[in-house]
Protein backbone atom coordinates (compact mmCIF):
# COMPACT_ATOMS: atom_id res chain seq x y z
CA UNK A 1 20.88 6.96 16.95
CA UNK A 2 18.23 8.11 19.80
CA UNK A 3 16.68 11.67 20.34
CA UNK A 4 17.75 12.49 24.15
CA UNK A 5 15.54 14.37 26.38
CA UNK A 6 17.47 16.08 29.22
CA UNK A 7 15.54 16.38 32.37
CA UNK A 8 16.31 17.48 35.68
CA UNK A 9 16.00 14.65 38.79
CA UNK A 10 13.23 16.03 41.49
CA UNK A 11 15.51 14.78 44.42
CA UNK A 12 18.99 14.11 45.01
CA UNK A 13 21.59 15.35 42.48
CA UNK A 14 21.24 18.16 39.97
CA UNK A 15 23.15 16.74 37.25
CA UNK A 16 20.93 16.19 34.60
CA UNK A 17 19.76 12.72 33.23
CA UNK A 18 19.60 11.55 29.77
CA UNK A 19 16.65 9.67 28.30
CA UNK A 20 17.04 7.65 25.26
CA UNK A 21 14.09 8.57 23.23
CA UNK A 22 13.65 6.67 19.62
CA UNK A 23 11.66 9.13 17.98
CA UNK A 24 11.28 7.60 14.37
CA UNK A 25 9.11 7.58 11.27
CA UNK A 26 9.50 3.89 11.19
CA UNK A 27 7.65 3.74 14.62
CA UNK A 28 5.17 5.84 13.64
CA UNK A 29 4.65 3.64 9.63
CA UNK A 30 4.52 0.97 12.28
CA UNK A 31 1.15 2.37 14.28
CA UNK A 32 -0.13 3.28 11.39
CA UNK A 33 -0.10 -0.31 9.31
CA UNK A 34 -1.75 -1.64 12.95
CA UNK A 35 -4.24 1.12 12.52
CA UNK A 36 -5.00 0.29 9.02
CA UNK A 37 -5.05 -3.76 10.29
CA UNK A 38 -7.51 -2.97 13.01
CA UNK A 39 -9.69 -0.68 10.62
CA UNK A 40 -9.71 -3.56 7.79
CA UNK A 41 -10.66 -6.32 10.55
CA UNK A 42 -13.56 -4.16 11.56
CA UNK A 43 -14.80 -3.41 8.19
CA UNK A 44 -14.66 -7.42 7.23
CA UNK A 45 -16.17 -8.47 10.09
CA UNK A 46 -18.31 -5.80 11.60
CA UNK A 47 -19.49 -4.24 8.52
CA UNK A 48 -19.57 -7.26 6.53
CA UNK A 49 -21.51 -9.06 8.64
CA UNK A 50 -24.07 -6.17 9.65
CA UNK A 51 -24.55 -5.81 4.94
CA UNK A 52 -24.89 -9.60 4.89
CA UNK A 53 -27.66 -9.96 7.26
CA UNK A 54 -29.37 -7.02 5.66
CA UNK A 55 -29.31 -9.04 2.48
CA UNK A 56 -30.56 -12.40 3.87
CA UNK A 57 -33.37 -10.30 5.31
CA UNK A 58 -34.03 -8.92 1.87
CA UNK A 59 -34.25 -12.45 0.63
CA UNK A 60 -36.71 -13.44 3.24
CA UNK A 61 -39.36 -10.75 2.38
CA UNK A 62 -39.03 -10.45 -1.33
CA UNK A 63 -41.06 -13.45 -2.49
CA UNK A 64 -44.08 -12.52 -0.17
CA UNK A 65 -43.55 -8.45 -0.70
CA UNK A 66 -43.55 -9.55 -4.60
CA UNK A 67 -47.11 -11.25 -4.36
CA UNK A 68 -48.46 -8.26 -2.15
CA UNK A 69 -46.63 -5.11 -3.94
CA UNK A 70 -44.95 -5.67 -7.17
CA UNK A 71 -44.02 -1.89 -6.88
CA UNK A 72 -42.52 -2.04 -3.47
CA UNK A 73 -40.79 -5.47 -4.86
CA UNK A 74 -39.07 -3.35 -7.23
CA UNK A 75 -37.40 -0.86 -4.83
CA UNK A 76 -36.68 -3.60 -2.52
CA UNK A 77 -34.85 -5.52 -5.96
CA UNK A 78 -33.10 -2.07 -5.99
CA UNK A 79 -31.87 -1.90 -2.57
CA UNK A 80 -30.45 -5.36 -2.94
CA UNK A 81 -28.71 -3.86 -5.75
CA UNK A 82 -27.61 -0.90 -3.31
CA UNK A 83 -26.33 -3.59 -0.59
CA UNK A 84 -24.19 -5.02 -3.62
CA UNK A 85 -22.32 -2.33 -4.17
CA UNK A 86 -21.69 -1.50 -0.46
CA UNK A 87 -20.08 -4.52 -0.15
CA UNK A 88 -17.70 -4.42 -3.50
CA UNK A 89 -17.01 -1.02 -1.89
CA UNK A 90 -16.08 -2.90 1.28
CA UNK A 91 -14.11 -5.33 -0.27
CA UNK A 92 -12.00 -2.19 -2.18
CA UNK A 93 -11.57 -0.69 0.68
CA UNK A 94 -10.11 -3.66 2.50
CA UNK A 95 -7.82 -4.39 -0.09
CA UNK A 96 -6.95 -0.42 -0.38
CA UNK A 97 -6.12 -0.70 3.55
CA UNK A 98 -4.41 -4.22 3.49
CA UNK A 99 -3.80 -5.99 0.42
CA UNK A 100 -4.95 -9.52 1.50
CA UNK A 101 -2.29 -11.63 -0.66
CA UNK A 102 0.62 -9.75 0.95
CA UNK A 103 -0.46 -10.85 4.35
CA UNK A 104 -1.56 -14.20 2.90
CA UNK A 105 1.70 -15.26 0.76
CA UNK A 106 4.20 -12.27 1.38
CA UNK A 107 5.80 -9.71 -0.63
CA UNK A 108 7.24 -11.84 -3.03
CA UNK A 109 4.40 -13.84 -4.57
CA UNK A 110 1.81 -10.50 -3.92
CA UNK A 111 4.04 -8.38 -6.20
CA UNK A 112 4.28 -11.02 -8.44
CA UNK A 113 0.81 -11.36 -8.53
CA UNK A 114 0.43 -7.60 -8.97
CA UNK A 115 2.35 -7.67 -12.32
CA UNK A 116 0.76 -10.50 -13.61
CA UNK A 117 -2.71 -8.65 -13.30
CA UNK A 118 -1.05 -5.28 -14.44
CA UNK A 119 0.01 -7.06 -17.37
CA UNK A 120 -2.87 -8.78 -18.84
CA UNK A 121 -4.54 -5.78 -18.31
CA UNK A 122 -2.31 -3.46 -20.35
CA UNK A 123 -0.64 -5.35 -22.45
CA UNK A 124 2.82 -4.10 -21.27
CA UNK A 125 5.49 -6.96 -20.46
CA UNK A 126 6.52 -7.18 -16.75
CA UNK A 127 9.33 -9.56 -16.11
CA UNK A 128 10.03 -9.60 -12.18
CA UNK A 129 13.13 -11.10 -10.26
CA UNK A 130 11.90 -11.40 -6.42
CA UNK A 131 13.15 -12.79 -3.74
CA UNK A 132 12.08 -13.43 -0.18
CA UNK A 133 12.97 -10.41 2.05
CA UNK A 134 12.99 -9.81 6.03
CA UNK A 135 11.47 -6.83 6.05
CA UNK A 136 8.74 -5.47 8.86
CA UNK A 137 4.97 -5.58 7.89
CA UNK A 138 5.20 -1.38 7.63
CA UNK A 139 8.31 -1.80 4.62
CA UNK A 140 6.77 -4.48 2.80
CA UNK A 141 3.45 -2.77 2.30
CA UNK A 142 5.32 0.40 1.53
CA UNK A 143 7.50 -1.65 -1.21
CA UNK A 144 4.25 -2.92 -2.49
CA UNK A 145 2.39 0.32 -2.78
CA UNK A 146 6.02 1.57 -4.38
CA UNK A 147 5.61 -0.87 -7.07
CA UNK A 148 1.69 -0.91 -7.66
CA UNK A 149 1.79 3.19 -7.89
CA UNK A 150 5.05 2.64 -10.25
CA UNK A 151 2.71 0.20 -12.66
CA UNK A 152 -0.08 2.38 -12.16
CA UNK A 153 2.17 5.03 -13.86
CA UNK A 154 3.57 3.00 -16.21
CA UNK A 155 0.48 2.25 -17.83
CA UNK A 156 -1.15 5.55 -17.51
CA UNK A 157 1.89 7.79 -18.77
CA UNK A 158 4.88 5.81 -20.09
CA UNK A 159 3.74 4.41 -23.29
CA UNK A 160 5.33 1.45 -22.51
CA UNK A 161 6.35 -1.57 -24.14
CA UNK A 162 8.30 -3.30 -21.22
CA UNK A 163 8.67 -2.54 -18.08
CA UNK A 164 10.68 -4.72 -14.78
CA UNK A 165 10.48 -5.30 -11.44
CA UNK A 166 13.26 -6.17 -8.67
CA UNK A 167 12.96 -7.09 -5.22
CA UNK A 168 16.43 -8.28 -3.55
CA UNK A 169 18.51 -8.73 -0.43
CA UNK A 170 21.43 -6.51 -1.02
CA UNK A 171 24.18 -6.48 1.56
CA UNK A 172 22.44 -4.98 4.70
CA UNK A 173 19.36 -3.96 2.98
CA UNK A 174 16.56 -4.26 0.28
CA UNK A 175 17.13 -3.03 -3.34
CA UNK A 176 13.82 -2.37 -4.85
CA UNK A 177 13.74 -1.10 -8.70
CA UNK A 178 11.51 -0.67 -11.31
CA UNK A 179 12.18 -0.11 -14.37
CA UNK A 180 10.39 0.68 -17.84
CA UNK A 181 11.41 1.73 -21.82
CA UNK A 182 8.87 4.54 -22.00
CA UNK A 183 9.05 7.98 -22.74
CA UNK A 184 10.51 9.58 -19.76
CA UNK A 185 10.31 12.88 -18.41
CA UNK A 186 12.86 15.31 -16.91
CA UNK A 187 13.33 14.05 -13.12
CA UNK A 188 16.40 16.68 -12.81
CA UNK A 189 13.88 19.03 -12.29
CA UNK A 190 11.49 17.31 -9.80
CA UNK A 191 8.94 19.65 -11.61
CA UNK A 192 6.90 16.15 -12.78
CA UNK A 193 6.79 14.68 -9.48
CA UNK A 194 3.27 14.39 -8.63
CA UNK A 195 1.24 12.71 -5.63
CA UNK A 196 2.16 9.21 -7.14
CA UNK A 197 6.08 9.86 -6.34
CA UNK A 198 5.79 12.33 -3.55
CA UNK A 199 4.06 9.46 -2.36
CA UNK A 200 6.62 6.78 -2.90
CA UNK A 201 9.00 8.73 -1.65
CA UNK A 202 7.61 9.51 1.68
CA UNK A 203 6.61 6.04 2.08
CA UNK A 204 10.00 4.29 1.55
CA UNK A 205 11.64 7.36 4.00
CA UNK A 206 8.89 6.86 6.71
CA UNK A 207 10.45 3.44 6.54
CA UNK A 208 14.22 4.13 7.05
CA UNK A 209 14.69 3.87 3.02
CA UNK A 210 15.72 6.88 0.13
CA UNK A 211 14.17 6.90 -3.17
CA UNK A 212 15.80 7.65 -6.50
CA UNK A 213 14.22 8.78 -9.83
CA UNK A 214 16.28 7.84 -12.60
CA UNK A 215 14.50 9.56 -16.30
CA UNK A 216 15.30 11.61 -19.24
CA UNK A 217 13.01 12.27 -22.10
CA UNK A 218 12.74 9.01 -24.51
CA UNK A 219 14.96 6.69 -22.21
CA UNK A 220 12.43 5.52 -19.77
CA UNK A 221 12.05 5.80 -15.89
CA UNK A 222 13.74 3.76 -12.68
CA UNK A 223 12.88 4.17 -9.26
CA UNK A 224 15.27 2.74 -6.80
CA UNK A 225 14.66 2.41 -3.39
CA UNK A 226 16.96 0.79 -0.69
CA UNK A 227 15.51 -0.23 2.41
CA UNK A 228 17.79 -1.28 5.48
CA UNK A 229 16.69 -4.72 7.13
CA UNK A 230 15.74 -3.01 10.66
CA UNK A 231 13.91 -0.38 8.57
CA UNK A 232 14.45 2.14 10.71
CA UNK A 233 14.77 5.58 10.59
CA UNK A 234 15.60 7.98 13.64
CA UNK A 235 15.08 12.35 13.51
């Protein structure tokens, strides 16, 4: 499917002529994943590099500030402290932007990864099935963001006990669900979706996908998504 502009030709004949004009979400997901690439480059590099030199500089002049000014050594100890924390913040932010085992390993092994962590940390039971996918750089961190905000909620709101992930080649497409066995909510009435699945949702469309909520009260959640391969999605 295209979007067609019609435009008149300055010379010649007056028929009109039709322009093929791919005007898609997907495109757009696309620009901005090499926005939030570029962005996550600078901070690493740039900004890492300008709070690391600070701190070697800090380093330098302690010992002889500390023999001069024991006071002034102590708010110079406290900026070090302050340059510490700017780059953990860094570092958060990178990840936020582009989680660095998804470019590193790939979807598979980063989501993985992400239930492992999610698990120790709550205590609820994440078995995955995963499988390697060919999906564009924009889908997989949108499946990955599905599945983080999904555990996010699961462990938050669920009061679950177990909880699944799936990540599989289905015919033409990606099936993505996950699953849990906690107390559900009403998703006929869309009332309880809040920024966590608005968010989802418009992720996995932006992406050529659809997004299905699957709850009732004391049976649990599943979110399905289906991406196709292309991932695209013309308006």
């Amino acid at each position: 499917m295209a979007t067609e502009i019609r435009m008149k030709p300055s010379h010649g004949s007056h028929d009109p002529v039709s322009l093929p004009l791919p005007v898609c979400r997907s495109c757009q997901e696309q620009v901005r994943v090499q926005e939030r690439e570029h962005l996550a480059r600078e901070l690493h590099d740039a900004l890492g590099s300008l709070l690391m030199s600070a701190k070697l500089d800090i380093a330098c002049i302690q010992p002889e500030l500390a023999r001069i000014s024991p006071a002034a050594s102590g708010h110079l100890h406290h900026l070090m402290d302050i340059l510490n924390q700017a780059m953990t913040l860094k570092s958060r932010i990178i990840d936020g932007l582009e989680p660095p085992l998804l470019l590193k390993q790939g979807l598979a092994k980063a989501v993985a990864r992400l239930a492992q962590d999610f698990s120790s940390a709550s205590g609820i039971e994440v078995t995955t099935t995963l499988g390697e996918v060919a999906l564009p750089a924009s889908a997989q961190l949108a499946v990955y963001r599905l599945a983080e905000e999904a555990l996010t909620n699961i462990g938050k709101y669920a009061g679950a006990s177990r909880s699944s992930i799936t990540v599989l080649a289905a015919d033409d497409g990606v099936q993505v669900e996950v699953q849990d066995d906690g107390v559900g909510f009403n998703a006929g009435t869309g009332q309880n979706f809040g920024h966590g699945l608005l968010g989802m949702k418009h992720r996995i469309e932006a992406c050529g996908g659809t997004l299905l909520v699957e709850s009732q009260p004391g049976r649990g959640t599943r979110l399905r998504a289906r991406l196709p391969l292309s991932s695209v999605a013309v308006h």
